[in-house]
Protein backbone atom coordinates (compact mmCIF):
# COMPACT_ATOMS: atom_id res chain seq x y z
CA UNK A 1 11.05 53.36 -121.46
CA UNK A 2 14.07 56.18 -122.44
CA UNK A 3 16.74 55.16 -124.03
CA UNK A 4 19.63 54.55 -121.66
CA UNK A 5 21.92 57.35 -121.04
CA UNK A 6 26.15 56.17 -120.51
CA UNK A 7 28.25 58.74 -119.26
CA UNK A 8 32.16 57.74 -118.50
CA UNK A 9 33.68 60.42 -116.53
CA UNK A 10 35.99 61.42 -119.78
CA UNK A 11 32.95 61.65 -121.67
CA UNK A 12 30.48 63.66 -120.43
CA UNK A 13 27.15 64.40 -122.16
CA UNK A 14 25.15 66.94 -122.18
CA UNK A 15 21.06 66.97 -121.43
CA UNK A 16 18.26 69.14 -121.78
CA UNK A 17 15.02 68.71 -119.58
CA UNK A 18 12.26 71.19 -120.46
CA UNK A 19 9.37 71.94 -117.49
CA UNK A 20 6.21 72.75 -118.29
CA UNK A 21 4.38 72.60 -115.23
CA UNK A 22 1.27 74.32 -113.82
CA UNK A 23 3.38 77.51 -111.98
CA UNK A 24 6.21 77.77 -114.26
CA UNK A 25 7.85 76.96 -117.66
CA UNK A 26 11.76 75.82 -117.12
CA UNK A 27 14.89 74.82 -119.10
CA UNK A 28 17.27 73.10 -117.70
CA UNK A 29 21.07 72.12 -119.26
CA UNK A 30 22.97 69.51 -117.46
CA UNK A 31 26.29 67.72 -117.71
CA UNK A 32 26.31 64.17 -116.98
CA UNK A 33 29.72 62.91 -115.42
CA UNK A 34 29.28 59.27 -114.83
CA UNK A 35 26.54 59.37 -112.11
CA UNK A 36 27.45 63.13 -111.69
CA UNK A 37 24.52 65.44 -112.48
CA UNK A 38 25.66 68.97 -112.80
CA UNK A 39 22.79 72.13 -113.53
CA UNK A 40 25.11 74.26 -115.99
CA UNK A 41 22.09 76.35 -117.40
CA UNK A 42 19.01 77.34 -115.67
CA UNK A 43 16.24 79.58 -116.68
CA UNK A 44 12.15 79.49 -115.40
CA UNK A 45 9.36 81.66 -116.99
CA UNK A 46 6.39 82.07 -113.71
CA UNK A 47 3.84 82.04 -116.69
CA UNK A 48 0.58 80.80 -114.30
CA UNK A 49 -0.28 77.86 -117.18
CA UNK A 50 -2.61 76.59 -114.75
CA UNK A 51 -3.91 79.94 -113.06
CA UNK A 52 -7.51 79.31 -114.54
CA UNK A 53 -8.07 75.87 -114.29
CA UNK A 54 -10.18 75.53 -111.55
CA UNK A 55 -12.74 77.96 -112.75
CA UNK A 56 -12.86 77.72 -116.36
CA UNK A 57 -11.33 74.38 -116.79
CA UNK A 58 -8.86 75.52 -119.53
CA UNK A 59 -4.94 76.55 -119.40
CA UNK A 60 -4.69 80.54 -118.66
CA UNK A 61 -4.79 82.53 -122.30
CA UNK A 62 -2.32 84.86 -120.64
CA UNK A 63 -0.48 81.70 -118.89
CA UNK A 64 -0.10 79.88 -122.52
CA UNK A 65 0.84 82.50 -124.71
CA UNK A 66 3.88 83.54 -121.90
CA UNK A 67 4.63 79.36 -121.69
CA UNK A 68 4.78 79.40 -125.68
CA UNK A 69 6.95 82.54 -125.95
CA UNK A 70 9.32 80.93 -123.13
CA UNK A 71 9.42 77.68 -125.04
CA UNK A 72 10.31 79.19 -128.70
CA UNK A 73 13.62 80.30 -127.10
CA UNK A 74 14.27 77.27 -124.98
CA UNK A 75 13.54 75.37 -128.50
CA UNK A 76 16.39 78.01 -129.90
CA UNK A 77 18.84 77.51 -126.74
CA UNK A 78 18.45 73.53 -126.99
CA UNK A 79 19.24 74.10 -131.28
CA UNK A 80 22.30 76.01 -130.41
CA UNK A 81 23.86 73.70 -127.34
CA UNK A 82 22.77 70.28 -129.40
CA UNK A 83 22.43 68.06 -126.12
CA UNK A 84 22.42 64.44 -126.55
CA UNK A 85 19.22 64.03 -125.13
CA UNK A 86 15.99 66.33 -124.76
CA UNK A 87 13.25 65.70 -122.17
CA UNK A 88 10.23 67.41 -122.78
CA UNK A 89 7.41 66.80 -119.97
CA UNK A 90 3.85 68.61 -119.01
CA UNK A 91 2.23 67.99 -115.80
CA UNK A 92 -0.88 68.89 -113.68
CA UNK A 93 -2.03 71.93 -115.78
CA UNK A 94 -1.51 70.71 -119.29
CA UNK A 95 -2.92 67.10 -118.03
CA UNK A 96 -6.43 67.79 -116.90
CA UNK A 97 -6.79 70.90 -118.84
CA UNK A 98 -9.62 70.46 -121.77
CA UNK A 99 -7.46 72.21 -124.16
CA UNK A 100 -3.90 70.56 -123.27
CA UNK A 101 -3.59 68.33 -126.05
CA UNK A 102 -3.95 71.64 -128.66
CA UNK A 103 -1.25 73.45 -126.33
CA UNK A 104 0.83 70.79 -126.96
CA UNK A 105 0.10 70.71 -130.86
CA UNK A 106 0.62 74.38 -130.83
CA UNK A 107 3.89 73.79 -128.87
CA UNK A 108 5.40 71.62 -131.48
CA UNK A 109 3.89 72.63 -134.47
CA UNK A 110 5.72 76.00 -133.41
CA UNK A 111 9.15 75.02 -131.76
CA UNK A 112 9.51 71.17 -133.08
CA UNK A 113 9.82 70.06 -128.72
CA UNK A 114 7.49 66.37 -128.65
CA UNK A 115 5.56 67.39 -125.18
CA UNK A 116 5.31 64.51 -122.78
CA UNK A 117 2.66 64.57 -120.87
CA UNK A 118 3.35 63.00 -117.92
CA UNK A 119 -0.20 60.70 -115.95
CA UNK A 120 -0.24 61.73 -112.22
CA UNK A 121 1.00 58.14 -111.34
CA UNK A 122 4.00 59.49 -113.35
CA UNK A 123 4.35 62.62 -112.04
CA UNK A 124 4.47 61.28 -108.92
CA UNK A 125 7.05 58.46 -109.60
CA UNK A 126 9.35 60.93 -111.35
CA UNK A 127 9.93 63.50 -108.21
CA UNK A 128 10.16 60.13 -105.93
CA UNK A 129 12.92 59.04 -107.96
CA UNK A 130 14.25 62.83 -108.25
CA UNK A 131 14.20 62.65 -104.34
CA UNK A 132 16.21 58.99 -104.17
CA UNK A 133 18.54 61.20 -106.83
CA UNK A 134 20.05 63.08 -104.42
CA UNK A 135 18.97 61.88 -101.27
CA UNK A 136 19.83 57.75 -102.21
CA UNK A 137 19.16 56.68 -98.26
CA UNK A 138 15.36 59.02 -98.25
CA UNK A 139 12.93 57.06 -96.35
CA UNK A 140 9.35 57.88 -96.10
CA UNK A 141 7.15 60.23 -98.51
CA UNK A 142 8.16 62.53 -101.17
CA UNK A 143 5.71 65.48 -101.90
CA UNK A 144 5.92 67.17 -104.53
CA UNK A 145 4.17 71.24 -104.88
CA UNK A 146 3.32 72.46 -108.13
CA UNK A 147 0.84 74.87 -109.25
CA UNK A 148 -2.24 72.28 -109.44
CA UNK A 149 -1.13 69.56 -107.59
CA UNK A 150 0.58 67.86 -105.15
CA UNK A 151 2.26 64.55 -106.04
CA UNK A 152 2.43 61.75 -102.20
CA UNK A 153 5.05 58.73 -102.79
CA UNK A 154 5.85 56.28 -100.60
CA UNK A 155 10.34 56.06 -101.05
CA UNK A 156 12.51 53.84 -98.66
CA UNK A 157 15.18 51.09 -98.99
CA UNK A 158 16.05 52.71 -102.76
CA UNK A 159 12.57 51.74 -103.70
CA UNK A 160 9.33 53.80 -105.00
CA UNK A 161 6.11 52.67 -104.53
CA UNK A 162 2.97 53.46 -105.84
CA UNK A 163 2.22 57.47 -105.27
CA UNK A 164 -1.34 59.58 -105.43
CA UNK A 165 -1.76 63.26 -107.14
CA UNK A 166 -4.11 65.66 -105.22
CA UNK A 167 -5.82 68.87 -106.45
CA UNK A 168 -3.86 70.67 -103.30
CA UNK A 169 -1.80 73.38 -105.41
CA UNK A 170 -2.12 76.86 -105.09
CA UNK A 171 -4.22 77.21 -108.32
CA UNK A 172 -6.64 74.22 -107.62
CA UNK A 173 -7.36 76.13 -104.06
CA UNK A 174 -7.66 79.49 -105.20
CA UNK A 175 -11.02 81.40 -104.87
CA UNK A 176 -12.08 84.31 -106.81
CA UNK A 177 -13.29 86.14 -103.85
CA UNK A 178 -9.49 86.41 -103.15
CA UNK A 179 -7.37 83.96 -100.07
CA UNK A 180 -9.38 82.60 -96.59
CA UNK A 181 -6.76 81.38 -95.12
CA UNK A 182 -9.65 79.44 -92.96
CA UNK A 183 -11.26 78.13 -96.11
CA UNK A 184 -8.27 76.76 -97.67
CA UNK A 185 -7.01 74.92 -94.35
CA UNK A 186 -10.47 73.60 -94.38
CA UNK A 187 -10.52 72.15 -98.14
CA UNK A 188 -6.82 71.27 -97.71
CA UNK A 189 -8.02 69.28 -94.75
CA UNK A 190 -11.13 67.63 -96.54
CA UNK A 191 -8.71 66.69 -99.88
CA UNK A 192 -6.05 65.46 -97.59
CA UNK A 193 -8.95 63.11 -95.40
CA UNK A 194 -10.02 61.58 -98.77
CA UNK A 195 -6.29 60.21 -99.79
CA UNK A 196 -4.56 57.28 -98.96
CA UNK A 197 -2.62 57.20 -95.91
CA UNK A 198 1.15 58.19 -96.14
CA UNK A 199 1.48 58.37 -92.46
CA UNK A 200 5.35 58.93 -92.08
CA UNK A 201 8.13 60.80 -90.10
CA UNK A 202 10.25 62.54 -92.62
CA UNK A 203 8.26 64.28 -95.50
CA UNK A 204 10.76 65.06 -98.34
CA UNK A 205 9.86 68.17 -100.29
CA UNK A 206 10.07 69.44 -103.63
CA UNK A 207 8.97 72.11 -105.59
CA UNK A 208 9.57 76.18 -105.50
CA UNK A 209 7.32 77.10 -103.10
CA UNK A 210 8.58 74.76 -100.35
CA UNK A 211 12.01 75.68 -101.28
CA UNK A 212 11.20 79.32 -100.97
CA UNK A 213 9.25 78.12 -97.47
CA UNK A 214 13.00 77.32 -96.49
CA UNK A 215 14.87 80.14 -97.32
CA UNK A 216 12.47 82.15 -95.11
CA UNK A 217 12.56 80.13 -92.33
CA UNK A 218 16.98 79.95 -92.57
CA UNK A 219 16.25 83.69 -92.42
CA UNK A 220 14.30 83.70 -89.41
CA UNK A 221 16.45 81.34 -87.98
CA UNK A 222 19.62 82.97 -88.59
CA UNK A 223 21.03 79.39 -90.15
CA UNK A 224 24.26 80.42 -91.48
CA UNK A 225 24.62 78.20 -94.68
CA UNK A 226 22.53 78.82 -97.72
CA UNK A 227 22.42 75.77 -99.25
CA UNK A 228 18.34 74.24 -99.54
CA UNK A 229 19.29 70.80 -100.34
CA UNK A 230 19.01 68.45 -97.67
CA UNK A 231 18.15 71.27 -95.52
CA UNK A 232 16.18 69.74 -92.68
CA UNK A 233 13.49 71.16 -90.27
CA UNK A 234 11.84 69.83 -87.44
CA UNK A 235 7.95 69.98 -87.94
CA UNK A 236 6.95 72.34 -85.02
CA UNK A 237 9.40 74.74 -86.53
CA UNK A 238 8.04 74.04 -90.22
CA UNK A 239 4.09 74.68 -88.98
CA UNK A 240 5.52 78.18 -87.09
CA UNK A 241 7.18 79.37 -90.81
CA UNK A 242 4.07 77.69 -92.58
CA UNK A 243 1.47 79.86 -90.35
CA UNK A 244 4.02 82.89 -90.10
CA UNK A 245 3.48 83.01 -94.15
CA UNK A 246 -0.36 82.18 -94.17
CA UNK A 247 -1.13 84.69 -91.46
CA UNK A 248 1.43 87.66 -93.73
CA UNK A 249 -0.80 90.17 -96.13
CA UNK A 250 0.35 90.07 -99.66
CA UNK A 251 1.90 93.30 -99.62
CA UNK A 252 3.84 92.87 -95.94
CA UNK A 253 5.07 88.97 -98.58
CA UNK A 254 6.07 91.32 -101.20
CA UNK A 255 8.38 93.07 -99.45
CA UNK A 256 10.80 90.45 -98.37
CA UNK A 257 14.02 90.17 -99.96
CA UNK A 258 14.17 87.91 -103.16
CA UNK A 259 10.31 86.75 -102.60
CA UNK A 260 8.81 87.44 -106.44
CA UNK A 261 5.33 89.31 -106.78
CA UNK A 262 4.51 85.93 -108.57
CA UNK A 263 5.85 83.53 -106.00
CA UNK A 264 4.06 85.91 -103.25
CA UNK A 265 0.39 85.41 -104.70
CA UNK A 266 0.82 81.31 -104.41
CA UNK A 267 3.13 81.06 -100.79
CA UNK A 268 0.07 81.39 -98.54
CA UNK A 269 -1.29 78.39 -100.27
CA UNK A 270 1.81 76.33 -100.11
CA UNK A 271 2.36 77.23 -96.53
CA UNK A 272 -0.88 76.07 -95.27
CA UNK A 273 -0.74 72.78 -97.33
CA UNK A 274 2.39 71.92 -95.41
CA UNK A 275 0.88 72.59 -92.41
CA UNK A 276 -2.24 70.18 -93.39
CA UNK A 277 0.37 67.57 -94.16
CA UNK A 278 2.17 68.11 -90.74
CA UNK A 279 -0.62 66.97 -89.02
CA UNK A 280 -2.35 64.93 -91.32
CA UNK A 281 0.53 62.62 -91.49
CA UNK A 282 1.69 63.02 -88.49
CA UNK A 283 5.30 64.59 -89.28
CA UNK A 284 8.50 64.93 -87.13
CA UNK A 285 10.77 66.60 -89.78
CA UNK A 286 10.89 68.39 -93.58
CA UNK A 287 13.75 67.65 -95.26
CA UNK A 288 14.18 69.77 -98.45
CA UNK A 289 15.34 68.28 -102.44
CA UNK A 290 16.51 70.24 -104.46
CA UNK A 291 16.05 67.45 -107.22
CA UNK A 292 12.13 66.60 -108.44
CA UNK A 293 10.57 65.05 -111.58
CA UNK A 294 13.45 66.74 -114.22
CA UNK A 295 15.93 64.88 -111.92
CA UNK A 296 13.57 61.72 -112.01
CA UNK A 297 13.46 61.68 -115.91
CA UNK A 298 17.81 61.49 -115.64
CA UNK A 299 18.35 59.10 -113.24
CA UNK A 300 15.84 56.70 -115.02
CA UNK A 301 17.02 56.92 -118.23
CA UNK A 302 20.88 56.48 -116.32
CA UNK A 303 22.27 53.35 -116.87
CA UNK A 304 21.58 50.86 -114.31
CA UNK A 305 25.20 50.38 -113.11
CA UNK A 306 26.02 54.03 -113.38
CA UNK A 307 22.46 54.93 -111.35
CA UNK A 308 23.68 52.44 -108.64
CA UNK A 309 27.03 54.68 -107.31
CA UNK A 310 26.81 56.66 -104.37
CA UNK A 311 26.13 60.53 -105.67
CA UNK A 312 28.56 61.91 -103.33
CA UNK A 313 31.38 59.74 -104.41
CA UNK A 314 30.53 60.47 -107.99
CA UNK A 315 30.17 64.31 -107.62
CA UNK A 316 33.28 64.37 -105.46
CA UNK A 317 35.36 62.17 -108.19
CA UNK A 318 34.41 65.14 -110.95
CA UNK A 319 35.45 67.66 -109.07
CA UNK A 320 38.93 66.18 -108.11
CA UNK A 321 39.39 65.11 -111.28
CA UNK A 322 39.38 68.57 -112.78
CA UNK A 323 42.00 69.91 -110.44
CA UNK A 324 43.94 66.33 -109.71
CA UNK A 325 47.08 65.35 -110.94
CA UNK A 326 46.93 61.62 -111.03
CA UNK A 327 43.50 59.88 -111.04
CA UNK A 328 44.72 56.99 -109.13
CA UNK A 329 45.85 59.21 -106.57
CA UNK A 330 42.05 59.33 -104.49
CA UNK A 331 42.12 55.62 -103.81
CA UNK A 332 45.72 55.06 -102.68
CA UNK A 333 44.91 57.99 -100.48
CA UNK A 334 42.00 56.72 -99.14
CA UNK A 335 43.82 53.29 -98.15
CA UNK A 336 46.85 55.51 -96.09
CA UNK A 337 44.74 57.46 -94.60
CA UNK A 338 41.39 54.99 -93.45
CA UNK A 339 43.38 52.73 -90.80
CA UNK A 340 44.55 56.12 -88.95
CA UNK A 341 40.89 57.01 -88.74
CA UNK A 342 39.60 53.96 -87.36
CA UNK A 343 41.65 54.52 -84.35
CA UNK A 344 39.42 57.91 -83.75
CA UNK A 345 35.10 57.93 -82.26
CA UNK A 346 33.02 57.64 -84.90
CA UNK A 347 31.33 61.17 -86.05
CA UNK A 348 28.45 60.45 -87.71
CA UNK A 349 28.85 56.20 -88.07
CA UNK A 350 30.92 53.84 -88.89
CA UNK A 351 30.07 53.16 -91.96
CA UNK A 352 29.02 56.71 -92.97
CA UNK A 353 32.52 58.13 -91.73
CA UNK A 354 34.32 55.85 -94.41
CA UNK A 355 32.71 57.13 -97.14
CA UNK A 356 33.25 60.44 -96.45
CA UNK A 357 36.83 60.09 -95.71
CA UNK A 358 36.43 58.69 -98.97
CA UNK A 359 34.85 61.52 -100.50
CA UNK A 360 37.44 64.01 -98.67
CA UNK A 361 40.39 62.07 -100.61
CA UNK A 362 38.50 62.15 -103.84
CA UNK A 363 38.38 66.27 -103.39
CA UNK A 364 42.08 66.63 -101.89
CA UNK A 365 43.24 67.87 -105.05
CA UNK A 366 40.65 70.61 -105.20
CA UNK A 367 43.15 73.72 -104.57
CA UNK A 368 45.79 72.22 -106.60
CA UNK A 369 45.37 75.02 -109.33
CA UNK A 370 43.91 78.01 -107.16
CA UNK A 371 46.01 80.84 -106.03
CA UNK A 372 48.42 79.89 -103.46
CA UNK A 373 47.43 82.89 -101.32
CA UNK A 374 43.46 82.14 -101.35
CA UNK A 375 43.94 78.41 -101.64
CA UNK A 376 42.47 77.55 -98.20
CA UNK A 377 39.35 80.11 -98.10
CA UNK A 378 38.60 79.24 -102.01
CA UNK A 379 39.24 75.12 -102.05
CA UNK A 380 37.20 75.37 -98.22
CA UNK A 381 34.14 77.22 -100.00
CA UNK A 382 33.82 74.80 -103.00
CA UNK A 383 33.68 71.41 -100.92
CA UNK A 384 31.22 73.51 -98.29
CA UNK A 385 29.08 74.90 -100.88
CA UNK A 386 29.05 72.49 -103.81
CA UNK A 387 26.06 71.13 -105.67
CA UNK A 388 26.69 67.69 -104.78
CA UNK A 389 23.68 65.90 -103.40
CA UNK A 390 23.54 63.10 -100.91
CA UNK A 391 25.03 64.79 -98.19
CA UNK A 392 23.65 66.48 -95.55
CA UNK A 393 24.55 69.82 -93.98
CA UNK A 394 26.52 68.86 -91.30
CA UNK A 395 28.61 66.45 -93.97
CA UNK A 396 29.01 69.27 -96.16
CA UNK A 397 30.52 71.16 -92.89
CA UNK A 398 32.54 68.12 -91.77
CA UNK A 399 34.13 67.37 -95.52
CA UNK A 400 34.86 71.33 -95.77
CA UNK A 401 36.71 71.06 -92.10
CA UNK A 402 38.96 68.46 -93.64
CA UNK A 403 39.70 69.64 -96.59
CA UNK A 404 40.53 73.47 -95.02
CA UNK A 405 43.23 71.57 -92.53
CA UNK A 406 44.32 69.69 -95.35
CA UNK A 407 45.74 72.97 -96.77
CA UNK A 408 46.97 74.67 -93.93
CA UNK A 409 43.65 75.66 -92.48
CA UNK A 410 43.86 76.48 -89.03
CA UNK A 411 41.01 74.93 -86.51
CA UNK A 412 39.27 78.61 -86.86
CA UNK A 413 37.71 77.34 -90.44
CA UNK A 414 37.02 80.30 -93.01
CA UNK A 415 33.25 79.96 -91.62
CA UNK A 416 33.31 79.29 -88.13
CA UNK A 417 29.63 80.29 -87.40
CA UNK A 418 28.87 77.47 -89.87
CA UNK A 419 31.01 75.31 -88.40
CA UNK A 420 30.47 75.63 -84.78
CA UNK A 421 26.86 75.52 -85.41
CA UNK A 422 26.73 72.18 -87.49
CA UNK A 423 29.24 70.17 -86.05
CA UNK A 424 30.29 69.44 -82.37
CA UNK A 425 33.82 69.74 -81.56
CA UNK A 426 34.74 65.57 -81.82
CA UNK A 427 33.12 65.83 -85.24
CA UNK A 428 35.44 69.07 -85.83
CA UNK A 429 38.63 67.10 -84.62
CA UNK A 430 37.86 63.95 -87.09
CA UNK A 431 37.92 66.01 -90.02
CA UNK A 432 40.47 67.78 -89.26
CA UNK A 433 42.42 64.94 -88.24
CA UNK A 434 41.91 63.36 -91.49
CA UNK A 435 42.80 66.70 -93.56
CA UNK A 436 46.00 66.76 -91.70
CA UNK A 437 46.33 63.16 -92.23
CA UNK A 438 45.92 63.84 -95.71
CA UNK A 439 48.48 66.84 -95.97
CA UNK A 440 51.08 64.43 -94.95
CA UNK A 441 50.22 61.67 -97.62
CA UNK A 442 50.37 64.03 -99.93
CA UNK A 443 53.42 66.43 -99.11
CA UNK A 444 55.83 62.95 -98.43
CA UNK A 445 54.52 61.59 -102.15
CA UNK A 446 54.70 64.64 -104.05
CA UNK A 447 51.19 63.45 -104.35
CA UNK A 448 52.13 60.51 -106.21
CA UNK A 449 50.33 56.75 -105.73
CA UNK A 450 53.43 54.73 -106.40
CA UNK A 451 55.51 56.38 -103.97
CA UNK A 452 52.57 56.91 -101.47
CA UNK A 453 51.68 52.73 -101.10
CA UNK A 454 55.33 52.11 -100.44
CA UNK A 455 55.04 54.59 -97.29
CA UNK A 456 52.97 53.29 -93.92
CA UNK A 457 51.52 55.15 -91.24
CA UNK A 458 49.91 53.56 -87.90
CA UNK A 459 49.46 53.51 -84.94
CA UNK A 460 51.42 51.65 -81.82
CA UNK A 461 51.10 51.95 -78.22
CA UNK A 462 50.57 55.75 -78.51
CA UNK A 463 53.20 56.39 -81.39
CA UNK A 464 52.25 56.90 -85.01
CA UNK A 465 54.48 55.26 -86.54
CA UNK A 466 55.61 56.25 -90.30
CA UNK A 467 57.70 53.32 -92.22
CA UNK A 468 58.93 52.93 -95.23
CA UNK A 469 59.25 49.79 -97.87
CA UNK A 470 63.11 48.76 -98.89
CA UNK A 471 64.28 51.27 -100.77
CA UNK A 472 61.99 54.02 -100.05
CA UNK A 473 62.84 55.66 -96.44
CA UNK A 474 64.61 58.75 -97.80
CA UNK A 475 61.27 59.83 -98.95
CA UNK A 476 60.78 60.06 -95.14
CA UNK A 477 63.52 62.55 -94.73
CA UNK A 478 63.65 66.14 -94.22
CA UNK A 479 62.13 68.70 -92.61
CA UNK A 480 58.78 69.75 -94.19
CA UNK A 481 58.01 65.83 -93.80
CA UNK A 482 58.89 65.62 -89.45
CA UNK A 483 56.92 68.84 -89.39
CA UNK A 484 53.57 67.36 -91.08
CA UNK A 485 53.88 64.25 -89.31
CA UNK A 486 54.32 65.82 -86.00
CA UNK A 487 50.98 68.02 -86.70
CA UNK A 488 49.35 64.75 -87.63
CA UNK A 489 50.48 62.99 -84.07
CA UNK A 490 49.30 65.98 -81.90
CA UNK A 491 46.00 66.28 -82.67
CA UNK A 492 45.78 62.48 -82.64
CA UNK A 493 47.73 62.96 -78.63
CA UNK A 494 50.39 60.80 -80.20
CA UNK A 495 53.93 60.89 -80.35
CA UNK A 496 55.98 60.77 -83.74
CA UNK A 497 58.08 57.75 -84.62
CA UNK A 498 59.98 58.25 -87.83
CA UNK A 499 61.60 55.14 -88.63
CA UNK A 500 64.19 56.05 -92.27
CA UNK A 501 66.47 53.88 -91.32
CA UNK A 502 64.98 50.81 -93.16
């Protein structure tokens, strides 16, 4: 078991997690905030470790001395930053490989990083838990791609059961004679027929090649935001991108935009062992993590009270807290603003729609130091486009939408093809309902929590009423305050009731 990492949010720590898997060699620098888990360096080395395995049973000459070479300056970046905590780990390749154990010698007799090699039980475990990461309500089978193998796990209800490794990755299916697209559907058929059954509708995947899978198919698709986390597709759409890319010649691969020589040899292979696992298990969607085993290793070692809050909340509280004025400022917000909203129809649930207006007050700070002029395209861009898992596309739409009206934003958002694509026009009105809501709060407080909980708004027979406490109704006064509350009671079809007089 790791030692358990703490992280207030005023003390963040810094983490290194070090790849070395069958396809590629990767470092990875993060900054933990409390149960926020931000990538702040990020370099991979395509190196092919495994490339040979399957015919001469060793690690790839070429493949090791490129790993080694990547590693001796990921020892010398880790020296220089000093993390708190390094995670070294080895998978498929280095594992069955008859001369792992001396790469990993070599590895630390020459840059001083203790390899982990990580069982395929573990492997497996590690990119379930990576999925639960940043997808905490993920319920049915994480798969995991990497050069050798694929890694099946069972993940619902927060839980991970007990998960399989396959010989199904691009290097443990290659031929020398070169890719049969029919051969490898047929062995990728025969491997899958001799595993356990993870018969499921949602298959969450992980791993480079899927994720490069995805950006072709948004490309095809014409899917106007480029975000691969939690990007979802349905399977018949999946098995049309999967045989688009098995069917492609490696030169006609090439020749797409941002699609790596490297990445191009192994796609084929990853595209056909998706479409083995759509019908094998019977799948209705792919839905895309960005987070896998390096992830996995984190949130394990997390403490167990910071590991339990929501990932959205968390990542929302960090970045509202670097812009915010008052920390106590998100919660009294939250309170003003929830009892208007429960008078609206529910966007995505009931329960889900609180803790996003939750995570919209935690964020309605974010433009508070950005230029006054570019305010509502900049602060609109950094809640839409944020690396802040456990929230789905049209959330990340919906939160942006709220937080653009809460600046000014008019109901043509800064992105309107996203927009209008992911959300349907109730959902639209919500958010922007509660971003108005919000500019309100915060114009009548001067963003301040004491004065804010001694000012009400609600909702009577088709008034919104605003009150104040004894003492406080001139904070009601004036113009700028009339003019925010009447914006609020429009698009609520309400009529303003200022009541100052108390």
């Amino acid at each position: 078991m790791i030692d358990a990492l703490s992280s207030a949010l005023g003390a963040p720590q810094d983490v290194a997690a070090v790849d070395i898997g069958s396809n590629s060699v990767r470092l990875v620098l993060y900054r933990l905030e409390g149960r926020a888990i931000w990538t702040v360096f990020n370099e991979k080395v395509l190196a092919g470790l495994g490339r040979d395995l399957s015919t001469t049973g060793k690690l790839s000459v070429t493949g090791a001395a490129q790993s080694l070479t990547a590693l001796k300056r990921f020892a010398a970046v880790i020296e220089a930053v000093q993390p708190a905590h390094v995670f070294v780990a080895a998978t498929a390749a280095v594992r069955e490989a008859k001369d792992g154990q001396a790469f990993c010698d070599q590895v630390a007799a020459e840059t001083g990083l203790q390899v982990r090699v990580l069982s395929g039980e573990d492997e497996a475990r590690y990119a379930a838990l990576g999925v639960l990461a940043g997808i905490p309500d993920a319920k049915g089978v994480s798969a995991d791609l990497g050069g050798a193998s694929l890694e099946l796990t069972r993940i619902g209800d927060g839980q991970v059961q007990r998960g399989v490794t396959l010989p199904l990755g691009p290097f443990s299916l290659a031929d020398p004679a070169g890719f049969d697209a029919e051969r490898v559907r047929d062995l990728i058929a025969k491997r899958l027929k001799a595993a356990p059954d993870f018969s499921t509708d949602t298959l969450y995947a992980v791993g480079g090649a899927w994720r490069t899978l995805a950006q072709v198919h948004m490309s095809h698709a014409r899917y106007p935001l480029k975000v691969v986390h939690q990007y979802e597709l349905a399977a018949t759409d999946a098995r049309d991108i999967a045989r688009l890319v098995s069917r492609s010649s490696k030169a006609s691969l090439e020749a797409w935009p941002g699609l790596s020589k490297k990445r191009a040899e192994t796609l084929p292979y990853a595209a056909l062992v998706l479409d083995g696992l759509i019908e094998r298990l019977g799948l209705k969607r792919i839905v895309l993590s960005a987070w896998g085993v390096r992830e996995g290793l984190l949130f394990e070692a997390l403490e167990p009270d910071v590991a339990a809050d929501d990932p959205l909340l968390a990542g929302c509280t960090s970045l509202g807290v670097r812009q915010g004025i008052s920390p106590a400022l998100p919660g009294v917000l939250h309170a003003w603003v929830q009892p208007l909203l429960d008078t609206l129809p529910v966007a995505f649930s009931a329960e889900r729609d609180v803790v996003l207006a939750d995570a919209a007050c935690r964020v309605a700070d974010i433009g508070a130091r950005l230029h006054v002029d570019h305010r509502v395209e900049l602060a609109f861009d950094q809640v839409l486009r944020a690396p802040v898992p456990g929230q789905t596309h049209a959330e990340r739409a919906w939160l942006a939408t709220a937080i653009n009206a809460r600046y000014g934003g008019g109901a043509s958002t800064p992105q309107p093809a996203i927009i209008d694509r992911l959300l349907s026009e109730d959902q639209r009105r919500k958010a922007r309902t509660l971003g108005i809501a919000i500019r309100l709060a915060c114009d009548l407080s001067g963003r301040s929590p004491s004065l804010l909980v001694n000012v009400r708004a609600a909702v009577e027979d088709g008034h919104l009423i605003l009150s104040a406490s004894d003492g406080y109704a001139h904070a009601l006064l004036g113009e700028q305050t009339r003019k925010r509350g009447k914006a609020l009671a429009e698009i609520m079809g309400l009529k303003l009731d200022i009541r100052s007089d108390g």
